[in-house]
C-alpha atoms as a PDB file:
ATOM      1  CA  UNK A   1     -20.989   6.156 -23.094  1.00  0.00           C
ATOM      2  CA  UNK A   2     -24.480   6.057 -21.006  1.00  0.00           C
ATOM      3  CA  UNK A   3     -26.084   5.523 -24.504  1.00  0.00           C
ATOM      4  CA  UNK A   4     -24.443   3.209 -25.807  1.00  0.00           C
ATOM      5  CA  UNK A   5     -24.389   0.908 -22.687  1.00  0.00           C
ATOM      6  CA  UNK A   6     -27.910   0.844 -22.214  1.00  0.00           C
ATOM      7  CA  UNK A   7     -29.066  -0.925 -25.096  1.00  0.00           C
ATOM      8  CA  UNK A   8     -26.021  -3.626 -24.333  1.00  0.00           C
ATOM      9  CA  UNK A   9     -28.397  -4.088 -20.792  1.00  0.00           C
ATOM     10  CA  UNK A  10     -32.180  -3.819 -22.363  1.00  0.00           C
ATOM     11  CA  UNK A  11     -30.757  -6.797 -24.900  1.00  0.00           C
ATOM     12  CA  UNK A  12     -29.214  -8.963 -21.957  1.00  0.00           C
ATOM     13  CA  UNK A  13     -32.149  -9.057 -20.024  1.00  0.00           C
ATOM     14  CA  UNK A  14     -33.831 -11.366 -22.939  1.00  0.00           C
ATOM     15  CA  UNK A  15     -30.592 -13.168 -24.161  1.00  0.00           C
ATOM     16  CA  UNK A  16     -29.605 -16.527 -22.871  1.00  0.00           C
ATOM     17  CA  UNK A  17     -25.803 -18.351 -22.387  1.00  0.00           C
ATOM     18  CA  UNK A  18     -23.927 -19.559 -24.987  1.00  0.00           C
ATOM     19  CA  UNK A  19     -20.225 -20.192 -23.411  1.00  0.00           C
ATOM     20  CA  UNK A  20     -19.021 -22.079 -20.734  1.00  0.00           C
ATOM     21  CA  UNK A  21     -19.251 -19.807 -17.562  1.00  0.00           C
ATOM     22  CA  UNK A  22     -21.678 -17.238 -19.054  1.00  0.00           C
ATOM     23  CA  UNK A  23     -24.362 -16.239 -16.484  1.00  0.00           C
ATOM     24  CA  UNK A  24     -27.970 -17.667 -17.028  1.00  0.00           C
ATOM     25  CA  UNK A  25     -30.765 -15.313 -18.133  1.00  0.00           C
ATOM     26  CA  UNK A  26     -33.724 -15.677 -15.867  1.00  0.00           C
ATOM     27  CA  UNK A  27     -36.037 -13.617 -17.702  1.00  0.00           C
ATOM     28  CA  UNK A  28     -40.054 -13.112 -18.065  1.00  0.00           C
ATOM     29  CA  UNK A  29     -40.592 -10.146 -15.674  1.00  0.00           C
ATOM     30  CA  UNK A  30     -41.974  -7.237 -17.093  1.00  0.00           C
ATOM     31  CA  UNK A  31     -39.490  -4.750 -15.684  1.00  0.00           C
ATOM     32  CA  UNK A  32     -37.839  -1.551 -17.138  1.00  0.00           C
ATOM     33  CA  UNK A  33     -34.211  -0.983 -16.602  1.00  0.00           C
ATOM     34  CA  UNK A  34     -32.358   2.377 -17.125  1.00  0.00           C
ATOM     35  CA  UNK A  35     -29.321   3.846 -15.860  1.00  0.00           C
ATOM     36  CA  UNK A  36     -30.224   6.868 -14.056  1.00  0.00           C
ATOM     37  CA  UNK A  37     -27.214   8.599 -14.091  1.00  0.00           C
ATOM     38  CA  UNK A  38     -23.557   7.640 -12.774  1.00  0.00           C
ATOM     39  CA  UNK A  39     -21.478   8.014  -9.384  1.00  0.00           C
ATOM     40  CA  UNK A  40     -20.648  11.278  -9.692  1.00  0.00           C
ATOM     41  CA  UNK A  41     -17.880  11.530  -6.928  1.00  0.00           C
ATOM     42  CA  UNK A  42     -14.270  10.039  -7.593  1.00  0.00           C
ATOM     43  CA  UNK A  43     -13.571   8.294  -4.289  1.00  0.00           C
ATOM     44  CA  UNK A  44     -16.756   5.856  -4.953  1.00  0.00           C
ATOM     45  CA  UNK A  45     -14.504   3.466  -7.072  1.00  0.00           C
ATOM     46  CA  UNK A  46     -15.030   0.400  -5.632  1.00  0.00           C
ATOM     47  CA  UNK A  47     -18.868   0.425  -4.341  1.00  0.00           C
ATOM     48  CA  UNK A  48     -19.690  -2.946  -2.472  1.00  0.00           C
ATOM     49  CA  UNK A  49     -22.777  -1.811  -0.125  1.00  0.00           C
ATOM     50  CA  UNK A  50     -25.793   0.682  -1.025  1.00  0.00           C
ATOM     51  CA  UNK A  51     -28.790   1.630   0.880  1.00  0.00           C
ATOM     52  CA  UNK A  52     -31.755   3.847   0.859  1.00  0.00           C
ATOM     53  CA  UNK A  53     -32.253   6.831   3.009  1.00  0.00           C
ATOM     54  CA  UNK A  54     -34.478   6.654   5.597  1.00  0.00           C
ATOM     55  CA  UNK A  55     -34.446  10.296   6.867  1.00  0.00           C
ATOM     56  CA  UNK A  56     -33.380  12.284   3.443  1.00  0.00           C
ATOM     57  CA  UNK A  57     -36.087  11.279   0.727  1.00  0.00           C
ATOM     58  CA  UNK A  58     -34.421  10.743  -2.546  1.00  0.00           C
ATOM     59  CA  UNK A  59     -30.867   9.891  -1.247  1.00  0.00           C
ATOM     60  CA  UNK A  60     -28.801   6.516  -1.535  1.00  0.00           C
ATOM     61  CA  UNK A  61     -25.739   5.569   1.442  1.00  0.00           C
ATOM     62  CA  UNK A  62     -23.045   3.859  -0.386  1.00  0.00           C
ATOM     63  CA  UNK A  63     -19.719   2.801   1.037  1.00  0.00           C
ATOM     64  CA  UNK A  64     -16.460   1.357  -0.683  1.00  0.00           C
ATOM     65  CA  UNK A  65     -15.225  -2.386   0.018  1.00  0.00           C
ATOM     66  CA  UNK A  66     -11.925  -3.440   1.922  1.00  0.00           C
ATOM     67  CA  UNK A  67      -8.981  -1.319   2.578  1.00  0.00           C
ATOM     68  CA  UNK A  68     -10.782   1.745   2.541  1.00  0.00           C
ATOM     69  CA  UNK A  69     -11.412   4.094   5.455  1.00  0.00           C
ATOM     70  CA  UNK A  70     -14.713   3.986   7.264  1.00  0.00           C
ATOM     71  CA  UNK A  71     -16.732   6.807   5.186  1.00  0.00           C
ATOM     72  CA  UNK A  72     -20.340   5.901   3.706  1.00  0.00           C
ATOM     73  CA  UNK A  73     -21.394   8.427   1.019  1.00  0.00           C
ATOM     74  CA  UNK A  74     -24.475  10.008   0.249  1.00  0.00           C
ATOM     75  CA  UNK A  75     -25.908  10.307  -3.806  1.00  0.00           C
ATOM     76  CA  UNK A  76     -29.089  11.515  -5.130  1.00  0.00           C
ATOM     77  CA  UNK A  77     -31.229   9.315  -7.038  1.00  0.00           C
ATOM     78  CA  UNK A  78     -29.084  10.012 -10.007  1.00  0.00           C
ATOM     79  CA  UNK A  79     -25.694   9.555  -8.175  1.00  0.00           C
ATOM     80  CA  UNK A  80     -24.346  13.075  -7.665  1.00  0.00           C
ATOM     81  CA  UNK A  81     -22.846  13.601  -4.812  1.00  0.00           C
ATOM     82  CA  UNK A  82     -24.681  14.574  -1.446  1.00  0.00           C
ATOM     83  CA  UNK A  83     -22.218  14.311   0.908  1.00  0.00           C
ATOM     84  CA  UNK A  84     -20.445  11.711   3.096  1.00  0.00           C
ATOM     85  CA  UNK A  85     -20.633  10.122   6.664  1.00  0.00           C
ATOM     86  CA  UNK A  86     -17.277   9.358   8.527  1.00  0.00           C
ATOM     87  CA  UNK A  87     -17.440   6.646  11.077  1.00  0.00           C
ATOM     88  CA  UNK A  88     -15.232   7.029  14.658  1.00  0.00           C
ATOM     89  CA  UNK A  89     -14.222   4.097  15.606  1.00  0.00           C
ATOM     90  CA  UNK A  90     -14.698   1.935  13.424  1.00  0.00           C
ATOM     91  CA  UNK A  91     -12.619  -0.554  10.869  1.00  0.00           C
ATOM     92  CA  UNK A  92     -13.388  -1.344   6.912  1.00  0.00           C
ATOM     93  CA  UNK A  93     -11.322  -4.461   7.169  1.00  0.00           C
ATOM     94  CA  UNK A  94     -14.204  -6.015   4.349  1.00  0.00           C
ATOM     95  CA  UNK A  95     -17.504  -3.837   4.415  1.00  0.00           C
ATOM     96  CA  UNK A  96     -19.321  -5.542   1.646  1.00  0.00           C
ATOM     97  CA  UNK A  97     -23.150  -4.359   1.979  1.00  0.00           C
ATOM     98  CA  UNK A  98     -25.139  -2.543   4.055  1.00  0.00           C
ATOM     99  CA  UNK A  99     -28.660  -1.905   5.060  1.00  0.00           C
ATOM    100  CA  UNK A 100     -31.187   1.002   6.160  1.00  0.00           C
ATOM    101  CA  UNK A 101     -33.897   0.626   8.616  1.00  0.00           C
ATOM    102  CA  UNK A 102     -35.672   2.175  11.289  1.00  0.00           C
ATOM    103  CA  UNK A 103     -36.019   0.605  14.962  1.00  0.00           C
ATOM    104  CA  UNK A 104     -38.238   2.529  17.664  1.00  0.00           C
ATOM    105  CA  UNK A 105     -38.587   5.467  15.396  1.00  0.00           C
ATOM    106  CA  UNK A 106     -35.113   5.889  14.923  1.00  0.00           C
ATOM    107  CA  UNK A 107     -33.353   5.293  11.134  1.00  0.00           C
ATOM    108  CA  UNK A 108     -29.734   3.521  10.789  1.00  0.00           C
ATOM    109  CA  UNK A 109     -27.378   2.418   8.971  1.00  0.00           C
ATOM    110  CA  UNK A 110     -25.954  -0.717   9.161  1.00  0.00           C
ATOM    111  CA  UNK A 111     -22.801  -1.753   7.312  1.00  0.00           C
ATOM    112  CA  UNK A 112     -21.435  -5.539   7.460  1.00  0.00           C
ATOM    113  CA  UNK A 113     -17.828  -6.201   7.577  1.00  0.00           C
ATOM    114  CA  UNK A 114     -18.340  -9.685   6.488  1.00  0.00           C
ATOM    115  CA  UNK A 115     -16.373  -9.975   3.892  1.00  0.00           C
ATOM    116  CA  UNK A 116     -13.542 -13.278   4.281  1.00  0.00           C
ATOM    117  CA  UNK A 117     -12.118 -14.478   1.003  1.00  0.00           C
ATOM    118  CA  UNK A 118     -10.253 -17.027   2.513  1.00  0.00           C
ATOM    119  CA  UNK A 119     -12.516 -18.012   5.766  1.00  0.00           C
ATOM    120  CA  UNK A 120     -10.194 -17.509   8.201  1.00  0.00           C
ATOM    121  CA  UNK A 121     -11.875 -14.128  10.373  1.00  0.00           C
ATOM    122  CA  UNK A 122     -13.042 -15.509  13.800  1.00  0.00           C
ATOM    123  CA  UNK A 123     -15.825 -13.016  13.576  1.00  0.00           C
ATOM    124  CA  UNK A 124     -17.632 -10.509  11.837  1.00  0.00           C
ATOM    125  CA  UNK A 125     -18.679  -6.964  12.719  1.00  0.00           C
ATOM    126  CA  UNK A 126     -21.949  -5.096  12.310  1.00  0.00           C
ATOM    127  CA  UNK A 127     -21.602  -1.586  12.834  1.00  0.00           C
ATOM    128  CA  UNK A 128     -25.262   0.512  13.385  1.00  0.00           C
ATOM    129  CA  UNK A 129     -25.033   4.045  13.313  1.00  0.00           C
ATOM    130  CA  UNK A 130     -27.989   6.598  13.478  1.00  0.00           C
ATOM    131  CA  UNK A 131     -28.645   8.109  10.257  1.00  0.00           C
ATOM    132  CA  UNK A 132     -27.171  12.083  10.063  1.00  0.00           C
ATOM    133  CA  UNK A 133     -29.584  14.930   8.556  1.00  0.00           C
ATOM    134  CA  UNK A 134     -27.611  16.159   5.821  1.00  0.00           C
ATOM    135  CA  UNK A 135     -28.696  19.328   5.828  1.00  0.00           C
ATOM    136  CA  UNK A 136     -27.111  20.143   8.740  1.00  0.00           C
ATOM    137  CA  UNK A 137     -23.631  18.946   7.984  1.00  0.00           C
ATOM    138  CA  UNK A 138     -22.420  17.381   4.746  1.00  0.00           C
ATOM    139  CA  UNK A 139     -19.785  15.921   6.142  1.00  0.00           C
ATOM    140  CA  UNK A 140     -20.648  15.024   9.678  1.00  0.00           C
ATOM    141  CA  UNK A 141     -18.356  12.525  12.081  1.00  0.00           C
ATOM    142  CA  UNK A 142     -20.102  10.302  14.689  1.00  0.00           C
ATOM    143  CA  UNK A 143     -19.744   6.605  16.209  1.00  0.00           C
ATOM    144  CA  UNK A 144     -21.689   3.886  15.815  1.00  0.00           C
ATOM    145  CA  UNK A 145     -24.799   3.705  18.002  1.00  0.00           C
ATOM    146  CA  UNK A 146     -23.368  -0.115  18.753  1.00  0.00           C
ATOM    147  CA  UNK A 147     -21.746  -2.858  17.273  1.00  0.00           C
ATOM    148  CA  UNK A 148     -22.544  -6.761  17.098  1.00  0.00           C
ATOM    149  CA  UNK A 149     -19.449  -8.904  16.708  1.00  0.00           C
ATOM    150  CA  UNK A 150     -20.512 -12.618  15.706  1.00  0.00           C
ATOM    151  CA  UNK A 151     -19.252 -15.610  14.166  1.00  0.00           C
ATOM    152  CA  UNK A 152     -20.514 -18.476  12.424  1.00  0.00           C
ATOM    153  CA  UNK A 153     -21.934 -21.866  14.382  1.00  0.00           C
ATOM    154  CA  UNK A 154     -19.946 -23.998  11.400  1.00  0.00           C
ATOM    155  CA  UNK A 155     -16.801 -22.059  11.245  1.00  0.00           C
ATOM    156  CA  UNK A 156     -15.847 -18.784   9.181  1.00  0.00           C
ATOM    157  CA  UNK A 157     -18.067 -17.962   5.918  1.00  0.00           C
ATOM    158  CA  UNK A 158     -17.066 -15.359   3.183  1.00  0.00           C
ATOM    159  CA  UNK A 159     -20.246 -13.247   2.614  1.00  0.00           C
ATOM    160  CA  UNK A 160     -21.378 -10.338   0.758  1.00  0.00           C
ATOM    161  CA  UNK A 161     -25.110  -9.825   1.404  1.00  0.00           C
ATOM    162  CA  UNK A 162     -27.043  -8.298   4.426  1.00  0.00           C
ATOM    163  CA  UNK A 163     -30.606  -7.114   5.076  1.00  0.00           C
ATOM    164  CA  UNK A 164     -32.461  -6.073   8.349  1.00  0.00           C
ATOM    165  CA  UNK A 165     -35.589  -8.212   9.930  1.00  0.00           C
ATOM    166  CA  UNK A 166     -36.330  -5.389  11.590  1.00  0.00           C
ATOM    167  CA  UNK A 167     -39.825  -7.550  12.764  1.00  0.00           C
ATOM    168  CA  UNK A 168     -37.648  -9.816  14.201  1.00  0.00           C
ATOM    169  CA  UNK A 169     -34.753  -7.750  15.165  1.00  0.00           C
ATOM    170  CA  UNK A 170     -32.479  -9.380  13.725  1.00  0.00           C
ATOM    171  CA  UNK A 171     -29.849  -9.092  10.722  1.00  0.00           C
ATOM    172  CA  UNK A 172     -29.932 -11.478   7.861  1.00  0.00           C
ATOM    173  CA  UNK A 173     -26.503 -12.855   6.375  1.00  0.00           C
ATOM    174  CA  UNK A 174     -25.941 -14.387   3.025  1.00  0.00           C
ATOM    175  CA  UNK A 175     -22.843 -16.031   2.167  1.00  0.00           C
ATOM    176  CA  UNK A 176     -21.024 -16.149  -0.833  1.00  0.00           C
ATOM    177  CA  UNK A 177     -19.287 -19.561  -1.914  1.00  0.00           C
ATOM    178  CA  UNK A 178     -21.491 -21.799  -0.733  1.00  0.00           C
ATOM    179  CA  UNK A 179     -23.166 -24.124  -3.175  1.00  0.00           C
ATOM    180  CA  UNK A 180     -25.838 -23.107  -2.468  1.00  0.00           C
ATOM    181  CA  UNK A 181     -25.311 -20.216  -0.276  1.00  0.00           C
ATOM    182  CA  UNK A 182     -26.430 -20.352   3.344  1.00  0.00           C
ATOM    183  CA  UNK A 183     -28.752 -17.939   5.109  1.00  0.00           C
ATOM    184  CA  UNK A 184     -27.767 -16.567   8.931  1.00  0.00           C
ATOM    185  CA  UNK A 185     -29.343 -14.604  11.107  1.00  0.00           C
ATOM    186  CA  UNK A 186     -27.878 -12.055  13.588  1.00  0.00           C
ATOM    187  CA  UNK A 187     -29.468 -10.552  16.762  1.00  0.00           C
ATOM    188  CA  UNK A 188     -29.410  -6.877  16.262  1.00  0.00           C
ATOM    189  CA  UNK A 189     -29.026  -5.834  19.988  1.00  0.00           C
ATOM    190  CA  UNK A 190     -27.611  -9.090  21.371  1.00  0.00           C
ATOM    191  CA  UNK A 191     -28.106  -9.076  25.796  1.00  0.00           C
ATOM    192  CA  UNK A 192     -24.265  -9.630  26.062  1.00  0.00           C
ATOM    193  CA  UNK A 193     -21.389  -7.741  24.387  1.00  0.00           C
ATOM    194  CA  UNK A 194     -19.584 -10.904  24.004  1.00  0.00           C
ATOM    195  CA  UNK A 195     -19.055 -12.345  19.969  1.00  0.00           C
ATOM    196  CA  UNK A 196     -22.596 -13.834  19.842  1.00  0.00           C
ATOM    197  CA  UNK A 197     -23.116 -17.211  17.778  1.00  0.00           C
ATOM    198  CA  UNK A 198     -25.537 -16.599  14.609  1.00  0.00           C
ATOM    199  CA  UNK A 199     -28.167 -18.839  14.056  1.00  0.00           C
ATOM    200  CA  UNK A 200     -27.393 -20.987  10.585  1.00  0.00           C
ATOM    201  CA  UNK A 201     -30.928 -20.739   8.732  1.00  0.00           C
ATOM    202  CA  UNK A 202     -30.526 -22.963   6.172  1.00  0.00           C
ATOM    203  CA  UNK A 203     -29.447 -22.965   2.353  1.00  0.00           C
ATOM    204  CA  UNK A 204     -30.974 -21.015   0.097  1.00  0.00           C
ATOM    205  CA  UNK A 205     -32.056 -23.122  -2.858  1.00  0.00           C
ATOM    206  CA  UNK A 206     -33.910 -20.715  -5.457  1.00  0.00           C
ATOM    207  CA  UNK A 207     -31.059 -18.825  -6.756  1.00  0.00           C
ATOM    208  CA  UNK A 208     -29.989 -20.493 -10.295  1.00  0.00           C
ATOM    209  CA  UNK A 209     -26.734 -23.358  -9.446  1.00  0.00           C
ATOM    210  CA  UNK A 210     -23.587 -23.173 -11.452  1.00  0.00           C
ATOM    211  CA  UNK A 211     -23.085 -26.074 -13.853  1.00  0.00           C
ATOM    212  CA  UNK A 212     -20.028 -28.050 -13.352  1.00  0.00           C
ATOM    213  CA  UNK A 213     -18.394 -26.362 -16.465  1.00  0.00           C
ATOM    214  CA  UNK A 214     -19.439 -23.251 -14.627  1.00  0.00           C
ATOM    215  CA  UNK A 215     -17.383 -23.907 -11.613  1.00  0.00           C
ATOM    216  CA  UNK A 216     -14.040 -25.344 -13.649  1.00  0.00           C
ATOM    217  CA  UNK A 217     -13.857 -22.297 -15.629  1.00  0.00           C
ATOM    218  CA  UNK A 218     -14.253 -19.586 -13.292  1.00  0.00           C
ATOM    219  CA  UNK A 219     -10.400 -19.087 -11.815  1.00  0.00           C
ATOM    220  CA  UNK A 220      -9.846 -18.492 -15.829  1.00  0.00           C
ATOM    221  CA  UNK A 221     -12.694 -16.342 -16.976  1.00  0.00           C
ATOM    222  CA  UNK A 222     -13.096 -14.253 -13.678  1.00  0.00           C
ATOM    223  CA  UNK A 223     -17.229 -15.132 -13.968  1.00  0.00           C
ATOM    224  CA  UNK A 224     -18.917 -16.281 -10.850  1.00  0.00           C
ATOM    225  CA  UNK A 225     -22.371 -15.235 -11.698  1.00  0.00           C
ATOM    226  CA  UNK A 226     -24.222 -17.046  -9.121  1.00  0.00           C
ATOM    227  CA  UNK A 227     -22.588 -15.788  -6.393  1.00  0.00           C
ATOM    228  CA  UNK A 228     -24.873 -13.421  -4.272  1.00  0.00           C
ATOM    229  CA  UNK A 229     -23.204  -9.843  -3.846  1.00  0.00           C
ATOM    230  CA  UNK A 230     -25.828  -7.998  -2.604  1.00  0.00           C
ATOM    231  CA  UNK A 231     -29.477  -8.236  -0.684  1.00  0.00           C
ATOM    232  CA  UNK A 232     -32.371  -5.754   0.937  1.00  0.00           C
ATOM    233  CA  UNK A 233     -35.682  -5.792   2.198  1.00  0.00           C
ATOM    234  CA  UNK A 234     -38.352  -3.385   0.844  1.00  0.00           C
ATOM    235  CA  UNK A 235     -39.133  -0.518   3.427  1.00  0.00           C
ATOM    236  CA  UNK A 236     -42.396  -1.605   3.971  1.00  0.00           C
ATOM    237  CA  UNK A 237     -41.068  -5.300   4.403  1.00  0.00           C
ATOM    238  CA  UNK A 238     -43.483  -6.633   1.510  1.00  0.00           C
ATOM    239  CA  UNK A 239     -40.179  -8.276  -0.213  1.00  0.00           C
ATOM    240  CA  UNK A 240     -36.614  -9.134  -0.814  1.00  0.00           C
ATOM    241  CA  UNK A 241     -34.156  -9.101  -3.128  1.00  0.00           C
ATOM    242  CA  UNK A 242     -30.689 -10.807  -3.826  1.00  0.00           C
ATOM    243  CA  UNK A 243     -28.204  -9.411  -6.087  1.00  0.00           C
ATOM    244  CA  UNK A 244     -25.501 -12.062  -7.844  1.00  0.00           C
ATOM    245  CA  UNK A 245     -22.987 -10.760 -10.083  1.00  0.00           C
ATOM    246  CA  UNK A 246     -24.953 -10.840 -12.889  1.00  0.00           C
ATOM    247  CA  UNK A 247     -28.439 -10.731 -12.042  1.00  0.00           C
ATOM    248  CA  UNK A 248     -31.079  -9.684  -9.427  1.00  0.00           C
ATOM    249  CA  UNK A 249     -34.070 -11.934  -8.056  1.00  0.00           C
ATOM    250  CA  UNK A 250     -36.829 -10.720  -6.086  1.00  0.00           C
ATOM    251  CA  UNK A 251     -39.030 -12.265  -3.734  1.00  0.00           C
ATOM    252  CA  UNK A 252     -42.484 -11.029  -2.249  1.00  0.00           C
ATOM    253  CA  UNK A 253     -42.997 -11.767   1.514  1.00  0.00           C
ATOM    254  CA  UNK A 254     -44.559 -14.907   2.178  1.00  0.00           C
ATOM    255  CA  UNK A 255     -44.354 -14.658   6.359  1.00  0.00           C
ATOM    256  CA  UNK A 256     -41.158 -15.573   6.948  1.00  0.00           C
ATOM    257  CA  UNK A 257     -38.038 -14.307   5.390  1.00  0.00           C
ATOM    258  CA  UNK A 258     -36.041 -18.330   5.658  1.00  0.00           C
ATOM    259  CA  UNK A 259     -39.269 -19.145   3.394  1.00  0.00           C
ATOM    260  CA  UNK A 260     -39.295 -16.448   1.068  1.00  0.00           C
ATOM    261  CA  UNK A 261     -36.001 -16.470   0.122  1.00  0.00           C
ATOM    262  CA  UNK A 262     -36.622 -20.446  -1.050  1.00  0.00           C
ATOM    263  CA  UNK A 263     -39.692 -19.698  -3.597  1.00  0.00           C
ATOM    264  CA  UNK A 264     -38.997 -19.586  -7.264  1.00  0.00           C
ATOM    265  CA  UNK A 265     -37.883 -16.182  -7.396  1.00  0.00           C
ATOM    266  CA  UNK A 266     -38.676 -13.346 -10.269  1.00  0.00           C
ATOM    267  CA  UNK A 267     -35.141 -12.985 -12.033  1.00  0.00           C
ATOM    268  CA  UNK A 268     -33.656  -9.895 -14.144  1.00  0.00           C
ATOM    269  CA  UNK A 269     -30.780 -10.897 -16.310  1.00  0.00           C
ATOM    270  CA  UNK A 270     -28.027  -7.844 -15.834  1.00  0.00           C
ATOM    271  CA  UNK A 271     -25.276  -9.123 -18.753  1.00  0.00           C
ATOM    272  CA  UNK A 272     -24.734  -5.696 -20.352  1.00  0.00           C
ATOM    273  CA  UNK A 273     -23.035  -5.050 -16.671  1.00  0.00           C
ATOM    274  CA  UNK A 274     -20.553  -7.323 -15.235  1.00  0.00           C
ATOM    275  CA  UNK A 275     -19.609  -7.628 -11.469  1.00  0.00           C
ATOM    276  CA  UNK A 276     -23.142  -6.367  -9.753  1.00  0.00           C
ATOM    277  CA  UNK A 277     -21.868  -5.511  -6.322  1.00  0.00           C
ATOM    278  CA  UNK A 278     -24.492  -3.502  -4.432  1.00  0.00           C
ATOM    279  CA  UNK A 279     -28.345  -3.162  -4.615  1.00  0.00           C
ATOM    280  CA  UNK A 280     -31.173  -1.033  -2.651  1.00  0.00           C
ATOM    281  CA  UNK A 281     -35.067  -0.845  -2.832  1.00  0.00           C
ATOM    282  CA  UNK A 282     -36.067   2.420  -4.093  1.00  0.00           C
ATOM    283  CA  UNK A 283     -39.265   3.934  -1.995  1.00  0.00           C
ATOM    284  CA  UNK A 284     -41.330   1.840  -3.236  1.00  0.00           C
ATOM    285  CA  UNK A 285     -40.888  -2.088  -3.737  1.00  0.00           C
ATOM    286  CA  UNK A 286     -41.290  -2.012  -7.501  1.00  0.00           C
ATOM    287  CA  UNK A 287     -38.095   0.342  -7.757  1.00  0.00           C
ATOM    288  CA  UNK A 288     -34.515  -1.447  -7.577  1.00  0.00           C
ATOM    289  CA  UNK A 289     -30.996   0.160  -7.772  1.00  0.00           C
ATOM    290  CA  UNK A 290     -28.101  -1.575  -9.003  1.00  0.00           C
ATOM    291  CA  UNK A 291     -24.415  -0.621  -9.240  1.00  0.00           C
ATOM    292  CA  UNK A 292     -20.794  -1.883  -9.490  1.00  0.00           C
ATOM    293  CA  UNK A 293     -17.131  -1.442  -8.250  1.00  0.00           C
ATOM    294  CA  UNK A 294     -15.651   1.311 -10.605  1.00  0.00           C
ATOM    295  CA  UNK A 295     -14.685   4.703 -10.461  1.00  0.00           C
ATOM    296  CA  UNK A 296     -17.808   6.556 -12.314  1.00  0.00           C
ATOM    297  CA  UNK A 297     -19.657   3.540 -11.940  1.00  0.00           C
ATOM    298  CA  UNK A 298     -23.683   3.522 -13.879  1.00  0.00           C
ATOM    299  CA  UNK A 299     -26.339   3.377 -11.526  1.00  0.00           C
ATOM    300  CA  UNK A 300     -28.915   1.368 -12.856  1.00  0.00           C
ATOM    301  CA  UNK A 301     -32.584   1.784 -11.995  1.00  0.00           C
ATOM    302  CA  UNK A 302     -34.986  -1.410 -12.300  1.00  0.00           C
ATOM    303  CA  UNK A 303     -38.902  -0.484 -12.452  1.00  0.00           C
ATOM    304  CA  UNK A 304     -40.835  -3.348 -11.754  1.00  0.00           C
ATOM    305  CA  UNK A 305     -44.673  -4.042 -13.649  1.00  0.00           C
ATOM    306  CA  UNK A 306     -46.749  -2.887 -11.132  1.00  0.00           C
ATOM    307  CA  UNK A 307     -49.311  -5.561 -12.456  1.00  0.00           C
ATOM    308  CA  UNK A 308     -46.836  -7.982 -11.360  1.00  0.00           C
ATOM    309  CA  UNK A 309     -46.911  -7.850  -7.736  1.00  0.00           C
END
């Protein structure tokens, strides 16, 4: 099955659109992409949110999307199973992505309930919990460290991307079905405990548009390829990248994250896999992992050119 998939993926990265509401392919990057291995454990069926380890080298955090109970679950760079994290206190009313970082030496997790089809949540929910040693427990239980309830200055936004500023201490939203889609930004230890008011950024213009054919045919053909599902930061902060449903686009650091996330980006065509839903910097920023919602889902590994930094 791996096999024969991966050729369908090496192809689609150099192909380009030839039906109404197929995804463009935003090719010329030298890049390698693989799939290292699948998610091994049954219960990750419908992956929306992945993140590297920052205190287990060589382990992923991945959690499921709405409706499911509030568990993140740990893979190896292959995706067998590690282990899993169960969160006290906490609600999966839309988790849809979720970010690693450390802050004062410590590393967390955060994972975004930000997910609003219909734009009708008051508010949002960012739960940060410390990051558990594995080895100690494989199954350990623990509440978040805090939690940052917020809601939009312009009224509720569906949204499926998050990444931490962790420079400026802050938590970066994308949303979803905006044409084009909007950036916010989040305190990440507001003063008050009251719903705090994000700060509306401003679109984000470098991501390819839908055509107008694009946008008719969508309800019918189920593709919305420009619509960002996923977004991280590097763990050295050197870049970004955003993850639509069909392809990824990275962006090296130009000083401020608003202004990198507006220059023409680098773009890898993903058409052998449909429905992206979750990506993650490896170690290093010329490393990318990519996967879907599916029981058994490939996890796809993107090696950058180092050249092409």
């Amino acid at each position: 099955m791996l096999k024969t998939l991966l050729p369908l993926i090496l192809l689609a990265a150099t192909t380009g659109c030839e039906r109404p509401g197929a995804e463009p392919a935003p090719g010329g990057v030298p890049a390698s992409i693989s799939i290292a291995g699948e998610l091994e454990r049954k219960g990750l069926d419908e992956v929306s949110g992945m993140a590297l380890s920052r205190r287990n080298a060589g382990m992923l955090w991945l959690h499921n999307d709405s409706g499911s109970k509030a568990r993140v679950y740990a893979v190896d760079l292959e995706g067998r199973h590690l282990g899993r994290l169960k969160i006290a206190d906490a609600d999966n009313r839309d988790w849809e992505d979720m970010a690693s970082f450390s802050l004062d030496g410590v590393p967390y997790l955060l994972l975004a309930d930000i997910g609003d089809n219909e734009s009708r949540h008051e508010y949002g929910t960012l739960y940060v919990v410390e990051e558990p040693d594995l080895d100690e427990d494989d199954e350990p239980e623990q509440e978040p460290a805090w939690q940052v309830r917020f809601r939009y200055p312009d009224g509720p936004r569906d949204a499926e991307a998050v990444a931490v500023d962790t420079a400026n201490r802050r938590a970066l939203i994308l949303t979803k079905r905006d044409i084009p889609p909007v950036l916010y930004a989040v305190p990440l230890q507001p003063e008050q405990d009251d719903v705090v008011v994000a700060e509306r950024l401003g679109p984000v213009t470098s991501l390819p548009p839908p055509s107008r054919q694009d946008v008719e045919f969508a309800p019918q053909t189920k593709i919305w390829h420009w619509q960002p599902t996923g977004m991280d930061i590097a763990t050295d902060g050197s870049a970004a990248v955003i993850l639509t449903y069909a392809a990824v686009y990275y962006y090296p650091f130009l000083g401020d994250w608003y202004e990198t996330l507006n220059q023409q980006a680098l773009g890898f065509g993903l058409r052998g896999i449909r429905d992206a839903e979750a990506v993650a910097f490896g170690a290093a920023r010329t490393t990318l992992f990519v996967t879907v919602e599916r029981r058994h889902a490939p996890l796809l590994r993107i090696d950058r050119d180092r050249r092409e930094q």
